[in-house]
PDB file of N, CA and C in Angstrom:
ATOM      1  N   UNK A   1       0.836  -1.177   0.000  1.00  0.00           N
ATOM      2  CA  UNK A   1       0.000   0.000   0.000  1.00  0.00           C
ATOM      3  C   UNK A   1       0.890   1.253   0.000  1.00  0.00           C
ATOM      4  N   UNK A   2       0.677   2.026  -1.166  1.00  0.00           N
ATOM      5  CA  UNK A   2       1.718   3.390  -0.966  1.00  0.00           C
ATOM      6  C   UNK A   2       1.236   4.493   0.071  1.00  0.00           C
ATOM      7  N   UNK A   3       2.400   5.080   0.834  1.00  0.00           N
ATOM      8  CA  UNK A   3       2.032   6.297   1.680  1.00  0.00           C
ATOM      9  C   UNK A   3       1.217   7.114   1.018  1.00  0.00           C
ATOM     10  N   UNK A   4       0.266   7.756   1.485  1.00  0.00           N
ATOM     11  CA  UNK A   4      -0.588   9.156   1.020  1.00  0.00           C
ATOM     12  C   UNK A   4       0.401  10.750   1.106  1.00  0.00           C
ATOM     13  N   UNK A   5       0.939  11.305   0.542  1.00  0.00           N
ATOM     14  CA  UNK A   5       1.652  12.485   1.027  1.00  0.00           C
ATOM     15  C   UNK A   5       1.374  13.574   0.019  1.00  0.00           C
ATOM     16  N   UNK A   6       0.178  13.224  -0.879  1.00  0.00           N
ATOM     17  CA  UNK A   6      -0.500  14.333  -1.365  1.00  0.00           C
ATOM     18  C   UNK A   6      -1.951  13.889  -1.886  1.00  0.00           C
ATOM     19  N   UNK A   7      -2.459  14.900  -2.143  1.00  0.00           N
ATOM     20  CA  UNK A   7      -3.698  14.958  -2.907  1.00  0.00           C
ATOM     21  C   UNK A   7      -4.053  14.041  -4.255  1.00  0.00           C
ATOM     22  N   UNK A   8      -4.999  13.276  -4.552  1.00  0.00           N
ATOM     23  CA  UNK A   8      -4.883  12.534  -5.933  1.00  0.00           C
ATOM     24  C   UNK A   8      -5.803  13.299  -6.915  1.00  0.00           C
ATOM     25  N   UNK A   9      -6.266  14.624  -6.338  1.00  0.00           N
ATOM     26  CA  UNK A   9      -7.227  14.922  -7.428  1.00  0.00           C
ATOM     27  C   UNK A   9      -7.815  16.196  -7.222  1.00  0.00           C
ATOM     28  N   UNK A  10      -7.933  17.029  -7.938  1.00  0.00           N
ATOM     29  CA  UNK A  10      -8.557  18.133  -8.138  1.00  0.00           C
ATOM     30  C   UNK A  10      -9.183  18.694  -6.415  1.00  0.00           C
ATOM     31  N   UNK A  11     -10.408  17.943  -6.696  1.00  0.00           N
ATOM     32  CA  UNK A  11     -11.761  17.484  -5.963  1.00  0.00           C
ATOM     33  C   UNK A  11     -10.826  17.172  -4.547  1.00  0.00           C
ATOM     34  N   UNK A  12      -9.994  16.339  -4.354  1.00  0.00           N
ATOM     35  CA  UNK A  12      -9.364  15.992  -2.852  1.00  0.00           C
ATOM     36  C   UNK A  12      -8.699  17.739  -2.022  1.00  0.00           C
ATOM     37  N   UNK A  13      -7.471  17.932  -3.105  1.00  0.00           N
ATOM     38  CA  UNK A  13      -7.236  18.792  -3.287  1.00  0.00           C
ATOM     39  C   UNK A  13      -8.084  20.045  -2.589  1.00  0.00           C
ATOM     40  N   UNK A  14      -8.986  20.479  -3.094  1.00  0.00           N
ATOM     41  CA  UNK A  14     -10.331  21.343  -2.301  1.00  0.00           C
ATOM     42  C   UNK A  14     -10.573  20.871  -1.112  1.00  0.00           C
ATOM     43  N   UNK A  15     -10.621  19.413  -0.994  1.00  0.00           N
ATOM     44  CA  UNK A  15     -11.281  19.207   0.256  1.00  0.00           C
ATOM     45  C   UNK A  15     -10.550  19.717   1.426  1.00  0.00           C
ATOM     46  N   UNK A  16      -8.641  19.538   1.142  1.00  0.00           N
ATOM     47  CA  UNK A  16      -7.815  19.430   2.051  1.00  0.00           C
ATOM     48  C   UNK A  16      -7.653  20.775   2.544  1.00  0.00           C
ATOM     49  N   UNK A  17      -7.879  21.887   1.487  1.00  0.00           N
ATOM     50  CA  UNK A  17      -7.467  23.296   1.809  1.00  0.00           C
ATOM     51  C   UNK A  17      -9.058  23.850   2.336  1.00  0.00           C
ATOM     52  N   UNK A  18      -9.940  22.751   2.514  1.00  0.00           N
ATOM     53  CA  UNK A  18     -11.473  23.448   3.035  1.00  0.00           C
ATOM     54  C   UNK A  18     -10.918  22.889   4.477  1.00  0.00           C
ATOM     55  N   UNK A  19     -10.161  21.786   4.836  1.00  0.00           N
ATOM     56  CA  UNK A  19     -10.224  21.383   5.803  1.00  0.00           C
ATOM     57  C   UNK A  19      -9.096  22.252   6.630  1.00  0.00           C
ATOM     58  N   UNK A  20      -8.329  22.472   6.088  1.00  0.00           N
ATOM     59  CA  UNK A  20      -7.698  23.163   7.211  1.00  0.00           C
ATOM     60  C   UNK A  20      -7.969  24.527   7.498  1.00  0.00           C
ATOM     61  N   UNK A  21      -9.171  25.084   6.447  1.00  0.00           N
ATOM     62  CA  UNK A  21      -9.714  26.885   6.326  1.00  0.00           C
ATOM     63  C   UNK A  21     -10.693  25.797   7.545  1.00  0.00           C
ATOM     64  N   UNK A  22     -11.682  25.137   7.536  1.00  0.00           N
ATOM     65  CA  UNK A  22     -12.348  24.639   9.334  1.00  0.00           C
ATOM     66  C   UNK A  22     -11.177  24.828  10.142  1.00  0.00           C
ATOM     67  N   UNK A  23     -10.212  24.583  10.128  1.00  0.00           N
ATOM     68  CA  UNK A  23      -9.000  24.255  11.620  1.00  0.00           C
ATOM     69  C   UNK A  23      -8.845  25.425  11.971  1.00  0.00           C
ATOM     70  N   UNK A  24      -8.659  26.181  11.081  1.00  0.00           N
ATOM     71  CA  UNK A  24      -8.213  27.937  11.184  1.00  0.00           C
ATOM     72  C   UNK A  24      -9.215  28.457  11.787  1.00  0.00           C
ATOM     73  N   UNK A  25     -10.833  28.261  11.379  1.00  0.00           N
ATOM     74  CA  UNK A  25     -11.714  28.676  12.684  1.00  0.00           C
ATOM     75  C   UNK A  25     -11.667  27.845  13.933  1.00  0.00           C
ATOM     76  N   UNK A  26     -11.596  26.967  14.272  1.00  0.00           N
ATOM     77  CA  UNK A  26     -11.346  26.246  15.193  1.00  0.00           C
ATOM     78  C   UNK A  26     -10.322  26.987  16.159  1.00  0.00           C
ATOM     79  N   UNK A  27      -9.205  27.282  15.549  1.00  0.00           N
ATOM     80  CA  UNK A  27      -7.975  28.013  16.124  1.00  0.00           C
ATOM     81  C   UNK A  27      -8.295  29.547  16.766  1.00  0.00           C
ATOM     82  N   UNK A  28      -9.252  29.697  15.181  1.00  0.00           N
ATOM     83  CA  UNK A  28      -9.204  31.272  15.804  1.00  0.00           C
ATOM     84  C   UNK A  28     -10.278  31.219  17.206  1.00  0.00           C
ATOM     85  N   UNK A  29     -10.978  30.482  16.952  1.00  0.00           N
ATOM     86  CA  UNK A  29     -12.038  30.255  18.362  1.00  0.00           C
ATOM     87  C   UNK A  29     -11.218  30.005  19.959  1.00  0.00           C
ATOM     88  N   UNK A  30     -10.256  29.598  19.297  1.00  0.00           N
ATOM     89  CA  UNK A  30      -9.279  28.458  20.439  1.00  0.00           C
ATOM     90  C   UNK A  30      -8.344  29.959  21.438  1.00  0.00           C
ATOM     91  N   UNK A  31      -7.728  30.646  19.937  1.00  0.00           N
ATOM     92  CA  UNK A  31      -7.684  32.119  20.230  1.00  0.00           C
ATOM     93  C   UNK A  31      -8.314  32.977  21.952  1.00  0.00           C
ATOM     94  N   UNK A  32      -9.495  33.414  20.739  1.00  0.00           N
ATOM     95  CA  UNK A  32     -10.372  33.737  21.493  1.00  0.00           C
ATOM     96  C   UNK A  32     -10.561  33.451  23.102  1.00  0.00           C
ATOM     97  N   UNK A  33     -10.827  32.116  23.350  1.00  0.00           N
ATOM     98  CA  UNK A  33     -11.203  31.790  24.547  1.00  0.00           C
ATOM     99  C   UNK A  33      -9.969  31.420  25.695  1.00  0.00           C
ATOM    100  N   UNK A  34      -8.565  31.592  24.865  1.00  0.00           N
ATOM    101  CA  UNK A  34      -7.526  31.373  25.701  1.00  0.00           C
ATOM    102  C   UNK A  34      -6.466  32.102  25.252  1.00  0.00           C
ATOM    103  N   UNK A  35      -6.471  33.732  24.744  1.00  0.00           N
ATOM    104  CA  UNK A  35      -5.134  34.142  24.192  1.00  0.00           C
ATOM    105  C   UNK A  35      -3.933  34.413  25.037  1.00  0.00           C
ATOM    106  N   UNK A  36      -4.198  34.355  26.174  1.00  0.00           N
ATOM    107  CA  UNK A  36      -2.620  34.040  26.729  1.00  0.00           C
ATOM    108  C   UNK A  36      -1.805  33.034  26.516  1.00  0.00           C
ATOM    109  N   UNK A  37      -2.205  31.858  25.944  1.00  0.00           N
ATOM    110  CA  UNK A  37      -1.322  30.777  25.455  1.00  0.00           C
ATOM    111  C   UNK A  37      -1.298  30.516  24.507  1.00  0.00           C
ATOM    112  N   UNK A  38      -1.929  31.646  23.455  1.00  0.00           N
ATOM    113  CA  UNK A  38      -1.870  31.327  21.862  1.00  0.00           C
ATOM    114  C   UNK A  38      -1.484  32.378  21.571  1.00  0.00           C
ATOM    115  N   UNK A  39      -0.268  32.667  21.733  1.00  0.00           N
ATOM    116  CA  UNK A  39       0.601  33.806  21.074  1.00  0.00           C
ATOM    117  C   UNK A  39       0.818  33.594  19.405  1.00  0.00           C
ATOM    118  N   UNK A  40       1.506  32.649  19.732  1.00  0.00           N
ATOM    119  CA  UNK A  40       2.069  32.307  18.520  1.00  0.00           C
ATOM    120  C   UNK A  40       1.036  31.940  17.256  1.00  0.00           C
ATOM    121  N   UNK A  41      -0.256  31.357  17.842  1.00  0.00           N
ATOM    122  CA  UNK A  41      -0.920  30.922  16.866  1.00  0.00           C
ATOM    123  C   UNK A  41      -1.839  32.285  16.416  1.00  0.00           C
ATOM    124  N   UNK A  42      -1.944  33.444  17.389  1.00  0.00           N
ATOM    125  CA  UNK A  42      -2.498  34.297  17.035  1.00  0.00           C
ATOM    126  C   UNK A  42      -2.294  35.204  15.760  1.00  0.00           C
ATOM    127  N   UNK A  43      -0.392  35.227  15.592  1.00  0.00           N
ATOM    128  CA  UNK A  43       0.323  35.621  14.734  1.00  0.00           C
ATOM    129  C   UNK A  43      -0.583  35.191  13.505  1.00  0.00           C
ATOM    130  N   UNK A  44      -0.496  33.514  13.062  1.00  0.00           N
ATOM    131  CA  UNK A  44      -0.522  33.198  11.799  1.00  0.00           C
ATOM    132  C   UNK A  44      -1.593  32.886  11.716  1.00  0.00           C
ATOM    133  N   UNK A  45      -3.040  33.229  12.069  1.00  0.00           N
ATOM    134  CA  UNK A  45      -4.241  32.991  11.898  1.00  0.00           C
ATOM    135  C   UNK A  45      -4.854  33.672  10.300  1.00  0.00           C
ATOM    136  N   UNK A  46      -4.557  34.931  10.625  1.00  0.00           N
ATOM    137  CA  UNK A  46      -5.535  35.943   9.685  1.00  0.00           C
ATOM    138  C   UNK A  46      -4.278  35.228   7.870  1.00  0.00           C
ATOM    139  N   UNK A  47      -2.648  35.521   8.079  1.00  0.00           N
ATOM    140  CA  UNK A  47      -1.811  35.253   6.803  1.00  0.00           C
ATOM    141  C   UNK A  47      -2.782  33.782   6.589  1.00  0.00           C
ATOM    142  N   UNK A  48      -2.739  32.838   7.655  1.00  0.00           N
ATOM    143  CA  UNK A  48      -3.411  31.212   6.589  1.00  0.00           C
ATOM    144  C   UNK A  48      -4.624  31.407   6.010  1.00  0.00           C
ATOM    145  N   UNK A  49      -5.641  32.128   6.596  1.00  0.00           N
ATOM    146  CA  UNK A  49      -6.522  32.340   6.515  1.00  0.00           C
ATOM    147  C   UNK A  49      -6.658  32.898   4.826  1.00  0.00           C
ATOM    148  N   UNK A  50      -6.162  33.608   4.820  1.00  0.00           N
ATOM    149  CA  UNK A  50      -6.015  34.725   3.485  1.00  0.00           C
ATOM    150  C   UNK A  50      -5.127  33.628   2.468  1.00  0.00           C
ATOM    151  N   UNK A  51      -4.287  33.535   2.954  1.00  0.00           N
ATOM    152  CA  UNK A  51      -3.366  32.902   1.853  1.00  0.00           C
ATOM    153  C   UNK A  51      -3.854  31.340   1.191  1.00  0.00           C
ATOM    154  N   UNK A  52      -4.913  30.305   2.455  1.00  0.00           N
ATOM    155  CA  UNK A  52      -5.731  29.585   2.243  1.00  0.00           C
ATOM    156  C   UNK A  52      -6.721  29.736   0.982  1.00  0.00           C
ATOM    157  N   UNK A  53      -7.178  30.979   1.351  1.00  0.00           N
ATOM    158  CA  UNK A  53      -8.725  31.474   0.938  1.00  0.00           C
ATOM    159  C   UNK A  53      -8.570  31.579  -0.971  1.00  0.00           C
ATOM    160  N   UNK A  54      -7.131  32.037  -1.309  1.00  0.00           N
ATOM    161  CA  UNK A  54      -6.740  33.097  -1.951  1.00  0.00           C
ATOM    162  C   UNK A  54      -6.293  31.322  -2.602  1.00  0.00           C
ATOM    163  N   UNK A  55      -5.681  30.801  -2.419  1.00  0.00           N
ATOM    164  CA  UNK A  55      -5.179  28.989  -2.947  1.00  0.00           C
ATOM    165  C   UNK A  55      -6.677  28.307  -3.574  1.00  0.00           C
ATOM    166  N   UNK A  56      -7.770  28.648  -2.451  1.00  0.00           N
ATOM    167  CA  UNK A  56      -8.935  27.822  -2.743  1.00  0.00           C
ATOM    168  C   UNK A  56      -9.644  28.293  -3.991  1.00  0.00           C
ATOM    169  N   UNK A  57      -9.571  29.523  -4.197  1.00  0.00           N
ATOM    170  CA  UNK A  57     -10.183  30.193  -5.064  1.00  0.00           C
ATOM    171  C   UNK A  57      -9.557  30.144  -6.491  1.00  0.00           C
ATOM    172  N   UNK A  58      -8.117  29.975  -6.515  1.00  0.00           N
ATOM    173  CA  UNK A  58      -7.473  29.727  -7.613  1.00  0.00           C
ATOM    174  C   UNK A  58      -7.295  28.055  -8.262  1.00  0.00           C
ATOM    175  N   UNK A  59      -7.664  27.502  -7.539  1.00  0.00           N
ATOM    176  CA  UNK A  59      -7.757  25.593  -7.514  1.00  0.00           C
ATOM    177  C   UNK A  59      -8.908  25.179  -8.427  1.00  0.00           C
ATOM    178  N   UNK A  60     -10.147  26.192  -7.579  1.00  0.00           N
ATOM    179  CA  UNK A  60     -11.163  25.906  -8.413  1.00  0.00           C
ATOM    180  C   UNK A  60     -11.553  26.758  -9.615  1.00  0.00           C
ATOM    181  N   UNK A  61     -10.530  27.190  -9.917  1.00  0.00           N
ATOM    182  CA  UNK A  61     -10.594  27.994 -11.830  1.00  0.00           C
ATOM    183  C   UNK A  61      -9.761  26.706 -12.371  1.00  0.00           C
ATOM    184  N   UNK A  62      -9.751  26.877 -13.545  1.00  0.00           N
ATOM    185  CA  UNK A  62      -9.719  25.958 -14.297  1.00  0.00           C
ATOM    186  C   UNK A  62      -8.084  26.502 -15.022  1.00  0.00           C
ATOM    187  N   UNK A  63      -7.870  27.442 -14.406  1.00  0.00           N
ATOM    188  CA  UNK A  63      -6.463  27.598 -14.995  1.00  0.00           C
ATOM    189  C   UNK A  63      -4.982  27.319 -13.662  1.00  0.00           C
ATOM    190  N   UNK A  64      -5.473  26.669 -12.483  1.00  0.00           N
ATOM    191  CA  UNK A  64      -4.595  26.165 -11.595  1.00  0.00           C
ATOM    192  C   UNK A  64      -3.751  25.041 -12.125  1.00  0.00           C
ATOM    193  N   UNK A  65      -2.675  24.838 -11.938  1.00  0.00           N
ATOM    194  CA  UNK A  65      -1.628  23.822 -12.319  1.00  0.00           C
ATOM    195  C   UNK A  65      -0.492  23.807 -11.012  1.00  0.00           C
ATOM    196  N   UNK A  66      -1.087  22.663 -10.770  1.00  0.00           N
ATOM    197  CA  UNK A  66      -0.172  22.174  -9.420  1.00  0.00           C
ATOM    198  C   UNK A  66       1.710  22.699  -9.866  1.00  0.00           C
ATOM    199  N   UNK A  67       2.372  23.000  -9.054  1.00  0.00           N
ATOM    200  CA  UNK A  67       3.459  23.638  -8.920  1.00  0.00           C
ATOM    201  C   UNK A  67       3.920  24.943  -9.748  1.00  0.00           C
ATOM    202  N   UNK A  68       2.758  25.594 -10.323  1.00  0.00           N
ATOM    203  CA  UNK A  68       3.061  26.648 -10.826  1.00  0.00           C
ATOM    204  C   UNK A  68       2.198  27.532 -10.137  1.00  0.00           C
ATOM    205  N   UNK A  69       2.721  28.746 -10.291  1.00  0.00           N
ATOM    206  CA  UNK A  69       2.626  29.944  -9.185  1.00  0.00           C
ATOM    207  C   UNK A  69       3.270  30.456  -7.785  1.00  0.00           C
ATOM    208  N   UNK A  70       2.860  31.524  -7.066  1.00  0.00           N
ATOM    209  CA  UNK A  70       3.213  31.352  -5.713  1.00  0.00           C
ATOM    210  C   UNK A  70       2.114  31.805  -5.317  1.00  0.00           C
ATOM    211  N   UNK A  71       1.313  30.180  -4.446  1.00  0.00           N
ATOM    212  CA  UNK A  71       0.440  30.412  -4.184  1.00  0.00           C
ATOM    213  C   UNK A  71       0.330  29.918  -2.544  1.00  0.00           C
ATOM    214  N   UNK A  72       1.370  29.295  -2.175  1.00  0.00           N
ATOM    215  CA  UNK A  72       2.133  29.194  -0.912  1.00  0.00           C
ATOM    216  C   UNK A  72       2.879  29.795  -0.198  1.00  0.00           C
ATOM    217  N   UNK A  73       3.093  31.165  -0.987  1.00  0.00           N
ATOM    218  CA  UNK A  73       4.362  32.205  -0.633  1.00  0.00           C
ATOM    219  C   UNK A  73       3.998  32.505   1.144  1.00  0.00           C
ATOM    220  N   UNK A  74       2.748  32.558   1.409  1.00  0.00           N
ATOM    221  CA  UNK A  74       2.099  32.884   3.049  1.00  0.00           C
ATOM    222  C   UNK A  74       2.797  31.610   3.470  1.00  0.00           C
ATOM    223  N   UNK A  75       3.084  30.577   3.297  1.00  0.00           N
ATOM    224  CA  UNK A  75       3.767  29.868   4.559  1.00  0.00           C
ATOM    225  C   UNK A  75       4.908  29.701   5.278  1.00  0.00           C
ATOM    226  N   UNK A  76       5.757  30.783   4.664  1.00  0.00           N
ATOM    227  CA  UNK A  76       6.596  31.123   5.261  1.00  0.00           C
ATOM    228  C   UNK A  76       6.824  31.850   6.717  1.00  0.00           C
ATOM    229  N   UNK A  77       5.376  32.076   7.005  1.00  0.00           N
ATOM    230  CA  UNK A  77       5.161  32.524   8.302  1.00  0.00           C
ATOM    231  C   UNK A  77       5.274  31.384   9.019  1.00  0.00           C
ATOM    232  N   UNK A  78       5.141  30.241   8.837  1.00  0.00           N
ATOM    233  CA  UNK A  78       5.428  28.952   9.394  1.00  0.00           C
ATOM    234  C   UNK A  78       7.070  28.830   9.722  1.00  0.00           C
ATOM    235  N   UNK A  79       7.695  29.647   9.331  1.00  0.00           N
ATOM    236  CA  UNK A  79       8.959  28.657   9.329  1.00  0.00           C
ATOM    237  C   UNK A  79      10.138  28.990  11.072  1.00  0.00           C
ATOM    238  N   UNK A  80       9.277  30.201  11.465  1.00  0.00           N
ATOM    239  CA  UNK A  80       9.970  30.221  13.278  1.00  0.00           C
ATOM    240  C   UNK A  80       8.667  29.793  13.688  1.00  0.00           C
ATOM    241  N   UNK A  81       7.587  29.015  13.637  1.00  0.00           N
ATOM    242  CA  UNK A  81       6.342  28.966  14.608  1.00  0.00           C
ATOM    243  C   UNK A  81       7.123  27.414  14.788  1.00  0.00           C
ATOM    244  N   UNK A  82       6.511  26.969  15.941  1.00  0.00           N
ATOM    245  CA  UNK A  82       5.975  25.925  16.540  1.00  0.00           C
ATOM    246  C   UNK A  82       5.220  24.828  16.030  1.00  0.00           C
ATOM    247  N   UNK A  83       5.696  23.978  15.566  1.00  0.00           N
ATOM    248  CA  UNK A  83       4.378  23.029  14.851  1.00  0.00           C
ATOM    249  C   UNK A  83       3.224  22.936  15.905  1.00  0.00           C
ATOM    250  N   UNK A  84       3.609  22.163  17.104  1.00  0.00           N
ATOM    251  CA  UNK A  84       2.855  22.301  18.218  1.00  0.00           C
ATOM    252  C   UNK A  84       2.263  23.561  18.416  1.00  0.00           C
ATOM    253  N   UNK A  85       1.852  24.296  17.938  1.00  0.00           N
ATOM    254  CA  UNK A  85       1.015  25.656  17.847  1.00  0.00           C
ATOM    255  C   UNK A  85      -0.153  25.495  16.554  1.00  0.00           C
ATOM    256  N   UNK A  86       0.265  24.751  15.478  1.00  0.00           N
ATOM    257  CA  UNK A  86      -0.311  24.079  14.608  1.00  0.00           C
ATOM    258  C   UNK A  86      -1.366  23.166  14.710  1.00  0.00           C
ATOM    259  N   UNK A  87      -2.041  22.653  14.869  1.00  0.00           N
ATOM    260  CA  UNK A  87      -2.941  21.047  15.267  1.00  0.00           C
ATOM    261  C   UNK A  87      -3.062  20.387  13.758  1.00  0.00           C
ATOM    262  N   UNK A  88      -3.458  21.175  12.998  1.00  0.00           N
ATOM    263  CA  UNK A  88      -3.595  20.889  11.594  1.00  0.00           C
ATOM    264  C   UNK A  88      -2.196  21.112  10.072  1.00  0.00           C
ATOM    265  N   UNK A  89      -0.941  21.288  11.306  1.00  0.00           N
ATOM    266  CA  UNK A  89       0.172  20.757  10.408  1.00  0.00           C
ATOM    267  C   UNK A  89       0.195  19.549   9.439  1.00  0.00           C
ATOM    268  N   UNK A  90      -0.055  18.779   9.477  1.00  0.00           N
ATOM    269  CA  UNK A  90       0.150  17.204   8.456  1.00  0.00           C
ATOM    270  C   UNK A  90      -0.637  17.953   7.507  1.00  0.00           C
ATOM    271  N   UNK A  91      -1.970  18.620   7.361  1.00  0.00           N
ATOM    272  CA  UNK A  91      -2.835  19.179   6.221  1.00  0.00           C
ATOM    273  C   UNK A  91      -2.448  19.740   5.923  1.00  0.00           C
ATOM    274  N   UNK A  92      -1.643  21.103   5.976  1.00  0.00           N
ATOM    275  CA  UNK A  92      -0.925  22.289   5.481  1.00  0.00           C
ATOM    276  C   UNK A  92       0.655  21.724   4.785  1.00  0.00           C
ATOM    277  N   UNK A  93       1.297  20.335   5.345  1.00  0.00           N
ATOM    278  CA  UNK A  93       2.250  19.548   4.745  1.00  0.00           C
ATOM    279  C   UNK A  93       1.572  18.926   3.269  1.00  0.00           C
ATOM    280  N   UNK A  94       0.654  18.323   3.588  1.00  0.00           N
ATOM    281  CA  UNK A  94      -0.157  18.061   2.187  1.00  0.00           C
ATOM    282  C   UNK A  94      -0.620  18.688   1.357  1.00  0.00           C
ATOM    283  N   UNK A  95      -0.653  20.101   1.542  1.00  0.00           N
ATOM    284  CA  UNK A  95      -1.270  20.738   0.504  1.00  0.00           C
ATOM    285  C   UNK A  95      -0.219  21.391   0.381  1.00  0.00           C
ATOM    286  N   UNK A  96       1.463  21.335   0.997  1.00  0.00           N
ATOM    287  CA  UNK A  96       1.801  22.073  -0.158  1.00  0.00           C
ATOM    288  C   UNK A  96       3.079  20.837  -0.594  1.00  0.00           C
ATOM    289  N   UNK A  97       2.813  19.761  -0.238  1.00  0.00           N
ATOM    290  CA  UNK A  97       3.387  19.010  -1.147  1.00  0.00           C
ATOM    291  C   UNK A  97       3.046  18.600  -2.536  1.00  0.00           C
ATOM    292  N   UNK A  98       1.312  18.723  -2.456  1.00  0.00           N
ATOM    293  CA  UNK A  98       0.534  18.674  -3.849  1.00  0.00           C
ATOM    294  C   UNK A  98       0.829  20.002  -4.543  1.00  0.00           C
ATOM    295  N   UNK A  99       0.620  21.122  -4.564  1.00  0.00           N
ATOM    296  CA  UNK A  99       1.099  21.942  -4.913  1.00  0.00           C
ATOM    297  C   UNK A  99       2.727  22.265  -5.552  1.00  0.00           C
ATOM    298  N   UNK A 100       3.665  21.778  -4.897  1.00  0.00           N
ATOM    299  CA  UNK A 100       4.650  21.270  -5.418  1.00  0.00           C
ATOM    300  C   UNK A 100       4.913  20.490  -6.208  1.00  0.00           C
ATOM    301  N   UNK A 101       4.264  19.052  -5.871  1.00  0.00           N
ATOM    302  CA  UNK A 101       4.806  17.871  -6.696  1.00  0.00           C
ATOM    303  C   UNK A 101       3.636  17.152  -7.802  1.00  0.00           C
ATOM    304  N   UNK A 102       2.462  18.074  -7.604  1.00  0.00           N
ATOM    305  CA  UNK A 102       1.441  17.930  -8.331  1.00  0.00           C
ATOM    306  C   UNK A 102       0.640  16.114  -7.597  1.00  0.00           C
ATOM    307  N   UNK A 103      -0.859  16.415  -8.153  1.00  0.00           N
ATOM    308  CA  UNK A 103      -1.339  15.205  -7.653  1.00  0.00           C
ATOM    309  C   UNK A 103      -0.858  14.181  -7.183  1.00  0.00           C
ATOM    310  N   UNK A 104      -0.480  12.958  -6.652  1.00  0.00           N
ATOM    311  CA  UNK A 104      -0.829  12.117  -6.265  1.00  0.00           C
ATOM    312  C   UNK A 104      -1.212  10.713  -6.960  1.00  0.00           C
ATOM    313  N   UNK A 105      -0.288   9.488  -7.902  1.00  0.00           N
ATOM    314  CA  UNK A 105      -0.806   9.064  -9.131  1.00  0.00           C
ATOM    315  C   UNK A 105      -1.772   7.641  -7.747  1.00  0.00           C
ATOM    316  N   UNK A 106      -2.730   7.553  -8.365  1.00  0.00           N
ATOM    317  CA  UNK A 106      -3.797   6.575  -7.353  1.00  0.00           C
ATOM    318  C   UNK A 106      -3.070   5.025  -7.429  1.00  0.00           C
TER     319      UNK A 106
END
């Protein structure tokens, strides 16, 4: 059975960057009700959020092509955070490994 470490399809693809735009409210809620211990996650809420939003919207035009563009350039705010500040790291690893290395052959 081969590892999963990206998206196999268009359609997955969407699902993964809908799923972690849910985590991001989740977070920002998480925020909210405890910001003394979410410093860090407070930082990169609104950049994923946007830079998510701004990926999802270009996926579903018909002129997206996995590893072309910079449409990941926002995750570089990731790179002094904390994964452990993350919950939904492995999803944000997958979507920009698809993005990189294109689909996923089934």
């Amino acid at each position: 059975m081969a590892v999963r470490n990206r998206a196999r399809s268009k359609d997955e693809f969407i699902y993964l960057i809908n799923q972690a735009l849910d985590e991001i409210f989740d977070l920002r809620a998480a925020i909210e009700y405890d910001e003394e211990f979410m410093g860090d996650a407070a930082q990169i809420v609104e950049p994923l959020n946007n830079g998510l939003s701004r990926l999802l919207s270009t996926v579903k035009c018909a002129a997206y092509q996995p590893g072309e563009g910079d449409y990941l350039d926002f995750l570089h705010i990731l790179k002094n955070t904390d994964q452990r500040a993350i919950p939904f790291w492995t999803v944000l690893k997958l979507i920009l490994d698809t993005h990189t290395n294109g689909y996923q052959e089934k």
